[in-house]
N, C-alpha and C. Protein backbone atom coordinates (compact mmCIF):
# COMPACT_ATOMS: atom_id res chain seq x y z
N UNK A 1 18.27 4.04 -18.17
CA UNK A 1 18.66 3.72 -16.80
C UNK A 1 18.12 4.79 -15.86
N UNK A 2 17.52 4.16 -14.47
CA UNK A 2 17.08 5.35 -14.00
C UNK A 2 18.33 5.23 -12.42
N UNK A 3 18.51 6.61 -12.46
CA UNK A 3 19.26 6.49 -11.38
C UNK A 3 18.96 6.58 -10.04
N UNK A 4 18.73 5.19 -8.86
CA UNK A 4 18.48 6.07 -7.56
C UNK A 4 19.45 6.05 -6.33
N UNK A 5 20.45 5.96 -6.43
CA UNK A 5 22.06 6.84 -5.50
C UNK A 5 22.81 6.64 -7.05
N UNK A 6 24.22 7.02 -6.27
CA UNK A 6 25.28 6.81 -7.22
C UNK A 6 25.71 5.25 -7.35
N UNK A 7 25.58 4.64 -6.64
CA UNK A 7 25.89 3.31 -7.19
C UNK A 7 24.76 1.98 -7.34
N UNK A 8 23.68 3.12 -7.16
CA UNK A 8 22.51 1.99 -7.72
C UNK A 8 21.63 2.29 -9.13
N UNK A 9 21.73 1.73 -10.31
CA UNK A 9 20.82 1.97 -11.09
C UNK A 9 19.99 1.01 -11.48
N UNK A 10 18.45 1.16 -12.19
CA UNK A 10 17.58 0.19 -12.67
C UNK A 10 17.41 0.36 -13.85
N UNK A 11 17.46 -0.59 -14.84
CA UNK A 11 17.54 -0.27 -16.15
C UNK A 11 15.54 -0.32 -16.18
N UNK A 12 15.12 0.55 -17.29
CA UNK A 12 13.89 1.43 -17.59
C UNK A 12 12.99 -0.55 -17.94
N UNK A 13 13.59 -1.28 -18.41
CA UNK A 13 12.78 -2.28 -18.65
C UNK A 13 12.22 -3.44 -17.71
N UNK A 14 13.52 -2.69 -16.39
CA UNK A 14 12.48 -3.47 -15.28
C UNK A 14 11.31 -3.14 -14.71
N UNK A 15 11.03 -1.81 -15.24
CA UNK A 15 9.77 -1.51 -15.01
C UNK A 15 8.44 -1.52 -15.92
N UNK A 16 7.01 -2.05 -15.28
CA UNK A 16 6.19 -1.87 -16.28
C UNK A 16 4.91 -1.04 -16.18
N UNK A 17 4.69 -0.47 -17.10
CA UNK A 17 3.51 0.38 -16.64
C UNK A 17 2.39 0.10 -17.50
N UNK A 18 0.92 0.91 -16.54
CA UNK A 18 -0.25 0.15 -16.86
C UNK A 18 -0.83 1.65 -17.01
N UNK A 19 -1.48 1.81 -18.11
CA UNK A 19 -2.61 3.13 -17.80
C UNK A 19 -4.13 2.77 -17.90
N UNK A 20 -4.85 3.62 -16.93
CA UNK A 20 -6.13 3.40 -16.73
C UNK A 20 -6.64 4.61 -17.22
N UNK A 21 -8.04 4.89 -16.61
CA UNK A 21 -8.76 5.77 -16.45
C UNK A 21 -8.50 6.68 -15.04
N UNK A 22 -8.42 7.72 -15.02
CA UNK A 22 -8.30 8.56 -13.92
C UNK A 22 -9.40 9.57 -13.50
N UNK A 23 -9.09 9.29 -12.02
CA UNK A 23 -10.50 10.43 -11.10
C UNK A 23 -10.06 11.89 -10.84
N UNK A 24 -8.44 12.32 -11.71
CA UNK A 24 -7.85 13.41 -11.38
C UNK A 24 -8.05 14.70 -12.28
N UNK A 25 -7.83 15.49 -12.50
CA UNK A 25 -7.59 16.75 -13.44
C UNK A 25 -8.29 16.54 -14.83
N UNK A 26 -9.31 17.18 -15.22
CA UNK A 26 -9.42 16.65 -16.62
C UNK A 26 -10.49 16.89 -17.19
N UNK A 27 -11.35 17.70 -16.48
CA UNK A 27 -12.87 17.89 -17.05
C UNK A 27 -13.28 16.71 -17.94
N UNK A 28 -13.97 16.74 -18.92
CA UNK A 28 -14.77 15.36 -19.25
C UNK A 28 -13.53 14.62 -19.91
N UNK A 29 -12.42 14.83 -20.33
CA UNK A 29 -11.23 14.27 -20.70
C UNK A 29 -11.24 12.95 -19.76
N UNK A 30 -11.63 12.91 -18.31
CA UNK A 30 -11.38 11.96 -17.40
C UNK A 30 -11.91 10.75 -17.70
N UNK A 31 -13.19 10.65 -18.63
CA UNK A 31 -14.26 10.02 -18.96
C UNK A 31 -13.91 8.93 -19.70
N UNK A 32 -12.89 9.72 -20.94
CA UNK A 32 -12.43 9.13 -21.91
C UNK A 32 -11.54 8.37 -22.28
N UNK A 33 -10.20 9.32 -21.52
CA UNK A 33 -8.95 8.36 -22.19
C UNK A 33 -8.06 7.88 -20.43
N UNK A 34 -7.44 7.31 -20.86
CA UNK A 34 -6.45 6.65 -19.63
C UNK A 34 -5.17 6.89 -19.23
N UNK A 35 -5.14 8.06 -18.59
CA UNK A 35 -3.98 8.72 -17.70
C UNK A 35 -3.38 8.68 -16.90
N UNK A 36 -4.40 7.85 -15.99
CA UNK A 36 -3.87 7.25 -14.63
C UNK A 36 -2.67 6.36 -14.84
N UNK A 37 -1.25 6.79 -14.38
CA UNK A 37 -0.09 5.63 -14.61
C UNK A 37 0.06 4.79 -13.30
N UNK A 38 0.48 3.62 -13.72
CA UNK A 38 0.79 2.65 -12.59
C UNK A 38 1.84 1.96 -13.06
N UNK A 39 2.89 2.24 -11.85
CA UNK A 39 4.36 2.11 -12.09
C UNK A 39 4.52 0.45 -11.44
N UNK A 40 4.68 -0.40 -12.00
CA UNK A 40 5.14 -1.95 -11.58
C UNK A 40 6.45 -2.32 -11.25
N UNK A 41 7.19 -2.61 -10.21
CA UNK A 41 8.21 -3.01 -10.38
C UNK A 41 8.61 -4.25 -9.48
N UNK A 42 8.76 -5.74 -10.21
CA UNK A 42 8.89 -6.79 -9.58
C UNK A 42 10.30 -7.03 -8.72
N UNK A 43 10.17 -6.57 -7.07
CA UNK A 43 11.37 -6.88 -6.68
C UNK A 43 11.59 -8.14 -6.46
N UNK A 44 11.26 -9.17 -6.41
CA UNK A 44 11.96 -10.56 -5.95
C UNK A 44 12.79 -11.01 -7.31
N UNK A 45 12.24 -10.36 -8.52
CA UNK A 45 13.20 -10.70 -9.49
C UNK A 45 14.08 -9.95 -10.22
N UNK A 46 14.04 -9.05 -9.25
CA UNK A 46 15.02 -8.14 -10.09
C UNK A 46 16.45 -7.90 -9.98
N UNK A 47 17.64 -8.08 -10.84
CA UNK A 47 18.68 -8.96 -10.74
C UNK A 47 19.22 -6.98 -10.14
N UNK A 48 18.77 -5.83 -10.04
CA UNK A 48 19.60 -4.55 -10.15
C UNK A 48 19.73 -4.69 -8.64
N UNK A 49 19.05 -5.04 -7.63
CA UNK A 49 19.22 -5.18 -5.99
C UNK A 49 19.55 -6.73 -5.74
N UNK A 50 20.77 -6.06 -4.67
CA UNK A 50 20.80 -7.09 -3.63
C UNK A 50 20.05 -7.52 -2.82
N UNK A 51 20.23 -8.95 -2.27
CA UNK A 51 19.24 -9.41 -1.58
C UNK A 51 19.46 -9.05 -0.22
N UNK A 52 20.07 -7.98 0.64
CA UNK A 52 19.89 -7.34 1.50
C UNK A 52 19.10 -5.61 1.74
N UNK A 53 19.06 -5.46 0.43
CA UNK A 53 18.42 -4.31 -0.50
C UNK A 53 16.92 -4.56 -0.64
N UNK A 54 16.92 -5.65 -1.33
CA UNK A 54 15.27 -6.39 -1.28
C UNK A 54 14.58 -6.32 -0.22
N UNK A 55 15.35 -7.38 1.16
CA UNK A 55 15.04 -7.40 1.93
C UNK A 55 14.39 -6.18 3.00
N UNK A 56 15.40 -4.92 3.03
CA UNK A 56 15.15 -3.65 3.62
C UNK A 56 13.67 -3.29 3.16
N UNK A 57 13.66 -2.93 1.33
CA UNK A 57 13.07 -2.01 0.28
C UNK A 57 11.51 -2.83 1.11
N UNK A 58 11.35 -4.14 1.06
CA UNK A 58 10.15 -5.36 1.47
C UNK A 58 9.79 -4.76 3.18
N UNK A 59 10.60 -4.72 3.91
CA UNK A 59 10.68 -4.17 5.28
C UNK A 59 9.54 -2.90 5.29
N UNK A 60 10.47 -1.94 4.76
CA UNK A 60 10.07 -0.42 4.59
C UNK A 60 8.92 -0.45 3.83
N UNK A 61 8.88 -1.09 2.78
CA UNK A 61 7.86 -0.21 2.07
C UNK A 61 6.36 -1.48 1.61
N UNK A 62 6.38 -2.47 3.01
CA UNK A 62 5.47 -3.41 2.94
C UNK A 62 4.20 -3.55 2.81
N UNK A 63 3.73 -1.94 2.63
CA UNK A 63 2.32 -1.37 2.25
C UNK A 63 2.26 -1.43 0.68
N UNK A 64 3.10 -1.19 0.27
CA UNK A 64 2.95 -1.06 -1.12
C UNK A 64 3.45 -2.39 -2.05
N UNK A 65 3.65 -3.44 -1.35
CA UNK A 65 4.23 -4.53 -2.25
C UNK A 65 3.31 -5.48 -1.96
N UNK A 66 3.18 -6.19 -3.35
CA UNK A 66 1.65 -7.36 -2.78
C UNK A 66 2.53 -8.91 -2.54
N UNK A 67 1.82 -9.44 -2.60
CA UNK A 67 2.21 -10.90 -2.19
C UNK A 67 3.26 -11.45 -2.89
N UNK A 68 3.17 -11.20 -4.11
CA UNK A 68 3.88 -11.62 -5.35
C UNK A 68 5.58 -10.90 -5.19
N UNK A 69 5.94 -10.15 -4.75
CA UNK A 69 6.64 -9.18 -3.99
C UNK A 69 6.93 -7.98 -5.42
N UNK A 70 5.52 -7.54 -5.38
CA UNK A 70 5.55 -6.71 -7.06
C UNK A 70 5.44 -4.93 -6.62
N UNK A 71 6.44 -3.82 -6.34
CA UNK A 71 6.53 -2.77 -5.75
C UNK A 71 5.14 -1.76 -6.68
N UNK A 72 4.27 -1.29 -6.09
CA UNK A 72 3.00 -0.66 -7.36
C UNK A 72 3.44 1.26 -6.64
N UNK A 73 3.43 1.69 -8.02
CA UNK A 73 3.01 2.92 -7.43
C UNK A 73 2.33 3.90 -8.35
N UNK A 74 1.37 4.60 -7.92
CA UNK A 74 0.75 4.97 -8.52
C UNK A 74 0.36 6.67 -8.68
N UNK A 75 0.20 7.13 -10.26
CA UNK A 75 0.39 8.57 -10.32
C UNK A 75 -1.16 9.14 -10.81
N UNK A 76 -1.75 9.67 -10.77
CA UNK A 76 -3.08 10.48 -11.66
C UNK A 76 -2.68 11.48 -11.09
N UNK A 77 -2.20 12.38 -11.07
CA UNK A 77 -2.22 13.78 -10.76
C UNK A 77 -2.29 15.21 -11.87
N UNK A 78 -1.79 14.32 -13.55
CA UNK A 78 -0.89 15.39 -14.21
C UNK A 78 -2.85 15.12 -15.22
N UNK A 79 -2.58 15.73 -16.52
CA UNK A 79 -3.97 15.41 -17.62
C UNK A 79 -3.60 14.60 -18.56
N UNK A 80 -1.92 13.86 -18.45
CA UNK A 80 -1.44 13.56 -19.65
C UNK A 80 -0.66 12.31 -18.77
N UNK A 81 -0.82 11.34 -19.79
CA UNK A 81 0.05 10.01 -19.57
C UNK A 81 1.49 10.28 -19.20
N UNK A 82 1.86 11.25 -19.88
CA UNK A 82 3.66 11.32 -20.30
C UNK A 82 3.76 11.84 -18.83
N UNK A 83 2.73 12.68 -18.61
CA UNK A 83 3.40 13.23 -17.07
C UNK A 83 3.24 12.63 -15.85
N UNK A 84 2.27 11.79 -16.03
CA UNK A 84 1.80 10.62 -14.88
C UNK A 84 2.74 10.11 -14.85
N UNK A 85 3.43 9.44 -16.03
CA UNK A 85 4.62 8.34 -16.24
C UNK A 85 6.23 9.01 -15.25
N UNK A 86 6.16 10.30 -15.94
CA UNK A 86 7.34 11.23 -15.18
C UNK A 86 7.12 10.73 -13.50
N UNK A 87 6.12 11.50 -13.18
CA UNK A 87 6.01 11.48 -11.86
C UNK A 87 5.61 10.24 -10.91
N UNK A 88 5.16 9.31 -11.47
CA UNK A 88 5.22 8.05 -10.87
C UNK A 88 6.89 7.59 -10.84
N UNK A 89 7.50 7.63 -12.05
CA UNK A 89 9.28 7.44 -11.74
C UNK A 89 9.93 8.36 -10.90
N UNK A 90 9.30 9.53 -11.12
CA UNK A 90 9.96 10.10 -9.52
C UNK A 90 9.72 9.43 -8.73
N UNK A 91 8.58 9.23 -8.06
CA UNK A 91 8.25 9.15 -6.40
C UNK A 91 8.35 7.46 -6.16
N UNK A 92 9.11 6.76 -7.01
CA UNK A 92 9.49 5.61 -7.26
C UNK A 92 10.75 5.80 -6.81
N UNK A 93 11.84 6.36 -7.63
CA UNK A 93 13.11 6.62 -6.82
C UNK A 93 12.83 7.21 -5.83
N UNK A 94 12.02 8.11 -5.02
CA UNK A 94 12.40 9.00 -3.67
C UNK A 94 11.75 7.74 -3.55
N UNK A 95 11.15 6.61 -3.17
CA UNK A 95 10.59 5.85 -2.07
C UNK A 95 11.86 4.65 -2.22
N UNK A 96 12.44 4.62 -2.79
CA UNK A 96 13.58 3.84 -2.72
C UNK A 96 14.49 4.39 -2.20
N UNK A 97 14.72 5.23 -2.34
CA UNK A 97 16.04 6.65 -1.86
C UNK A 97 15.92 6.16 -0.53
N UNK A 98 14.29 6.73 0.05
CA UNK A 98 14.49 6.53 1.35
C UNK A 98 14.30 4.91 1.87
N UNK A 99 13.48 4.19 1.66
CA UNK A 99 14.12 2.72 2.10
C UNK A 99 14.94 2.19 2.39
N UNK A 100 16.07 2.67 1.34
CA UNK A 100 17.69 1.97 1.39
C UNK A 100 18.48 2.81 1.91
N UNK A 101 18.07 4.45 2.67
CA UNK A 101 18.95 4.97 3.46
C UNK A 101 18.97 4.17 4.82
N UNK A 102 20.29 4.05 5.26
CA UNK A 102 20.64 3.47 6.61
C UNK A 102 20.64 4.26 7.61
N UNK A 103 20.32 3.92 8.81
CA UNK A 103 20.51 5.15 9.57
C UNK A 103 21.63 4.85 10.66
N UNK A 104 22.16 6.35 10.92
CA UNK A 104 23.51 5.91 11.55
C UNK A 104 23.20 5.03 12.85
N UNK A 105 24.08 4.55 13.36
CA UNK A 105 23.78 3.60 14.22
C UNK A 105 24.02 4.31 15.62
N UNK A 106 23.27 4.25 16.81
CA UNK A 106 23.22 5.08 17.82
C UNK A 106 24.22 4.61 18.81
N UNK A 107 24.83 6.36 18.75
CA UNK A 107 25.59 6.22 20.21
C UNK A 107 25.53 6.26 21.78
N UNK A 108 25.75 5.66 22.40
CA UNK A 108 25.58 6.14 23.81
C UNK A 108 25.14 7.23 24.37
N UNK A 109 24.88 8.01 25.38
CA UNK A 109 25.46 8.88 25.90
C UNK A 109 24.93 9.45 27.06
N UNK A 110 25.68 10.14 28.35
CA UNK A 110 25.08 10.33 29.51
C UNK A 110 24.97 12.17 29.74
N UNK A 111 24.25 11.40 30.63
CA UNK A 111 23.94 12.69 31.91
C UNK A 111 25.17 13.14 31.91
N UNK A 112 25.53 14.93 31.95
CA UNK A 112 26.32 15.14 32.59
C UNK A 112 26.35 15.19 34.10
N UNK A 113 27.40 15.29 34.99
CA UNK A 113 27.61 15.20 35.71
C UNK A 113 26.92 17.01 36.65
N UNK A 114 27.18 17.99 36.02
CA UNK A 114 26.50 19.52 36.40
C UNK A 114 25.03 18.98 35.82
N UNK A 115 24.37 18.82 34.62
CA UNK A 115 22.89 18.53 34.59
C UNK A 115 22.60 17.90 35.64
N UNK A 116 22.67 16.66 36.04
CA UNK A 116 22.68 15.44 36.94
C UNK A 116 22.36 16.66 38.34
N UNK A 117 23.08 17.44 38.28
CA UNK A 117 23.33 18.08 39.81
C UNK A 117 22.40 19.61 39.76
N UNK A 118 21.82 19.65 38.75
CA UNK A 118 20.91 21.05 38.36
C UNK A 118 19.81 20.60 38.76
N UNK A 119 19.47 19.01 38.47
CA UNK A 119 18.54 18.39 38.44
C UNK A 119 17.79 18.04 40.13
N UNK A 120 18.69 17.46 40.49
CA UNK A 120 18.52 17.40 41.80
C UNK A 120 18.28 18.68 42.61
N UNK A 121 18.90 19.95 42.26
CA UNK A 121 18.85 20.85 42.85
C UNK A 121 17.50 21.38 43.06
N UNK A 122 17.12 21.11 41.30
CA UNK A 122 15.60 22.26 41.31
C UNK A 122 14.67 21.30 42.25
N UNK A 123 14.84 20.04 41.78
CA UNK A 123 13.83 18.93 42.99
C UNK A 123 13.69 19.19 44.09
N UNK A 124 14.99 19.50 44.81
CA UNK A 124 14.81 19.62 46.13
C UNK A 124 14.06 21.14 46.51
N UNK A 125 14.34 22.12 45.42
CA UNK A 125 14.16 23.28 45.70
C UNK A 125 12.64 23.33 45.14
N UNK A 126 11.76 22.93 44.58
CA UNK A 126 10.55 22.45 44.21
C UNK A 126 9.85 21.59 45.70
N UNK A 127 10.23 20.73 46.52
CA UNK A 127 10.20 20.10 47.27
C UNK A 127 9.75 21.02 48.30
N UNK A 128 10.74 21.74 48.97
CA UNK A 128 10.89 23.08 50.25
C UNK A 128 9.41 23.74 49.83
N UNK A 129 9.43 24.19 48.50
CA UNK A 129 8.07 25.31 48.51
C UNK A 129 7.09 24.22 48.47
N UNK A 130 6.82 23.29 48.13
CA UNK A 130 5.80 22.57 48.50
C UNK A 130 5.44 21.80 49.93
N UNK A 131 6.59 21.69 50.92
CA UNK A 131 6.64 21.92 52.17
C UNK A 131 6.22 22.78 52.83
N UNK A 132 6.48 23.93 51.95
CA UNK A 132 6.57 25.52 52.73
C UNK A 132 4.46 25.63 52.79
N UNK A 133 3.86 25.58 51.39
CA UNK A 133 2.61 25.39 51.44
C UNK A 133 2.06 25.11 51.95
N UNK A 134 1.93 23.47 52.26
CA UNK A 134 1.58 22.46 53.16
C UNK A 134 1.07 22.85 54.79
N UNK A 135 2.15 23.46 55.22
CA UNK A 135 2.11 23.85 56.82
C UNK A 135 1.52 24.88 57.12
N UNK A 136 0.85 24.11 58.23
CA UNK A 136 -0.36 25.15 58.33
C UNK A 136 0.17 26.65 59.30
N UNK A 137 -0.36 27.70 59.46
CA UNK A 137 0.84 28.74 59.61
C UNK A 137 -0.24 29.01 60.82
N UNK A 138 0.39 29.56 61.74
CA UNK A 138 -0.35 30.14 63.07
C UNK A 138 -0.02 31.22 63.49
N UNK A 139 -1.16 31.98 63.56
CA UNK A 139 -1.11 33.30 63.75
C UNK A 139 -1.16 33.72 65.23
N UNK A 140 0.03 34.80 65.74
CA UNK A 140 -0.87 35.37 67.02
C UNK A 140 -1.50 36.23 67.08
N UNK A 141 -2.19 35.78 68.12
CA UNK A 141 -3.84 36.54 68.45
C UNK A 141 -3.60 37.75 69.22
């Protein structure tokens, strides 16, 4: 089970992974074997989210889900499968983490009544010296 909050988990078999060949770390190792992990995870069928969960995860993260509504993510960073695999399930939960965080919902709120009146002040007082500039000054002769 992988855990991403406290009351959401995905059991390890809804996910599937694919290894390739990788362009990452590896001197001629890169050539040969297939490290690159690619983390699959089909949300339209997956019974661990709600369908207001879906809906968000599809919202947020609509770059990374193809038509099929299949979530891909992808790791080559490490020289070894096992660690590609690690770190693609990380950054699988943090991109879910953040999807399905809500954000608080916004409150009102005003001008105070002294800002409001600081405001006006400096205007007007911004105003005068640009008055004061303006006029042409006459000298006596």
């Amino acid at each position: 089970m992988i855990k991403v909050s406290d009351t959401l988990f995905i059991p390890e078999e809804e996910l599937q992974f694919k290894a390739s060949r990788s362009s990452g770390p590896g001197g001629q190792n890169v050539n040969k074997l297939n490290t690159r992990m690619t983390l699959l995870f089909d949300l339209e069928n997956s019974p661990s989210l709600s369908q207001a969960d879906k809906e968000l995860i599809k919202r947020r993260l609509s770059t990374r889900i193809n038509s099929k509504g299949v979530l891909r993510v992808v790791c080559q960073q490490h020289r070894t499968q096992a660690a590609n695999r690690r770190t693609a399930v990380e950054r699988f939960v943090e991109l879910l983490v953040h999807a399905l965080r809500r954000s608080p919902p916004r409150r009102k709120s005003r001008i105070s009544v002294a800002a409001k009146r600081r405001r006006l002040e400096d205007k007007a007082r911004r105003s005068r010296l640009k008055q004061f500039r303006s006029k042409s000054q006459l000298w006596d002769e």
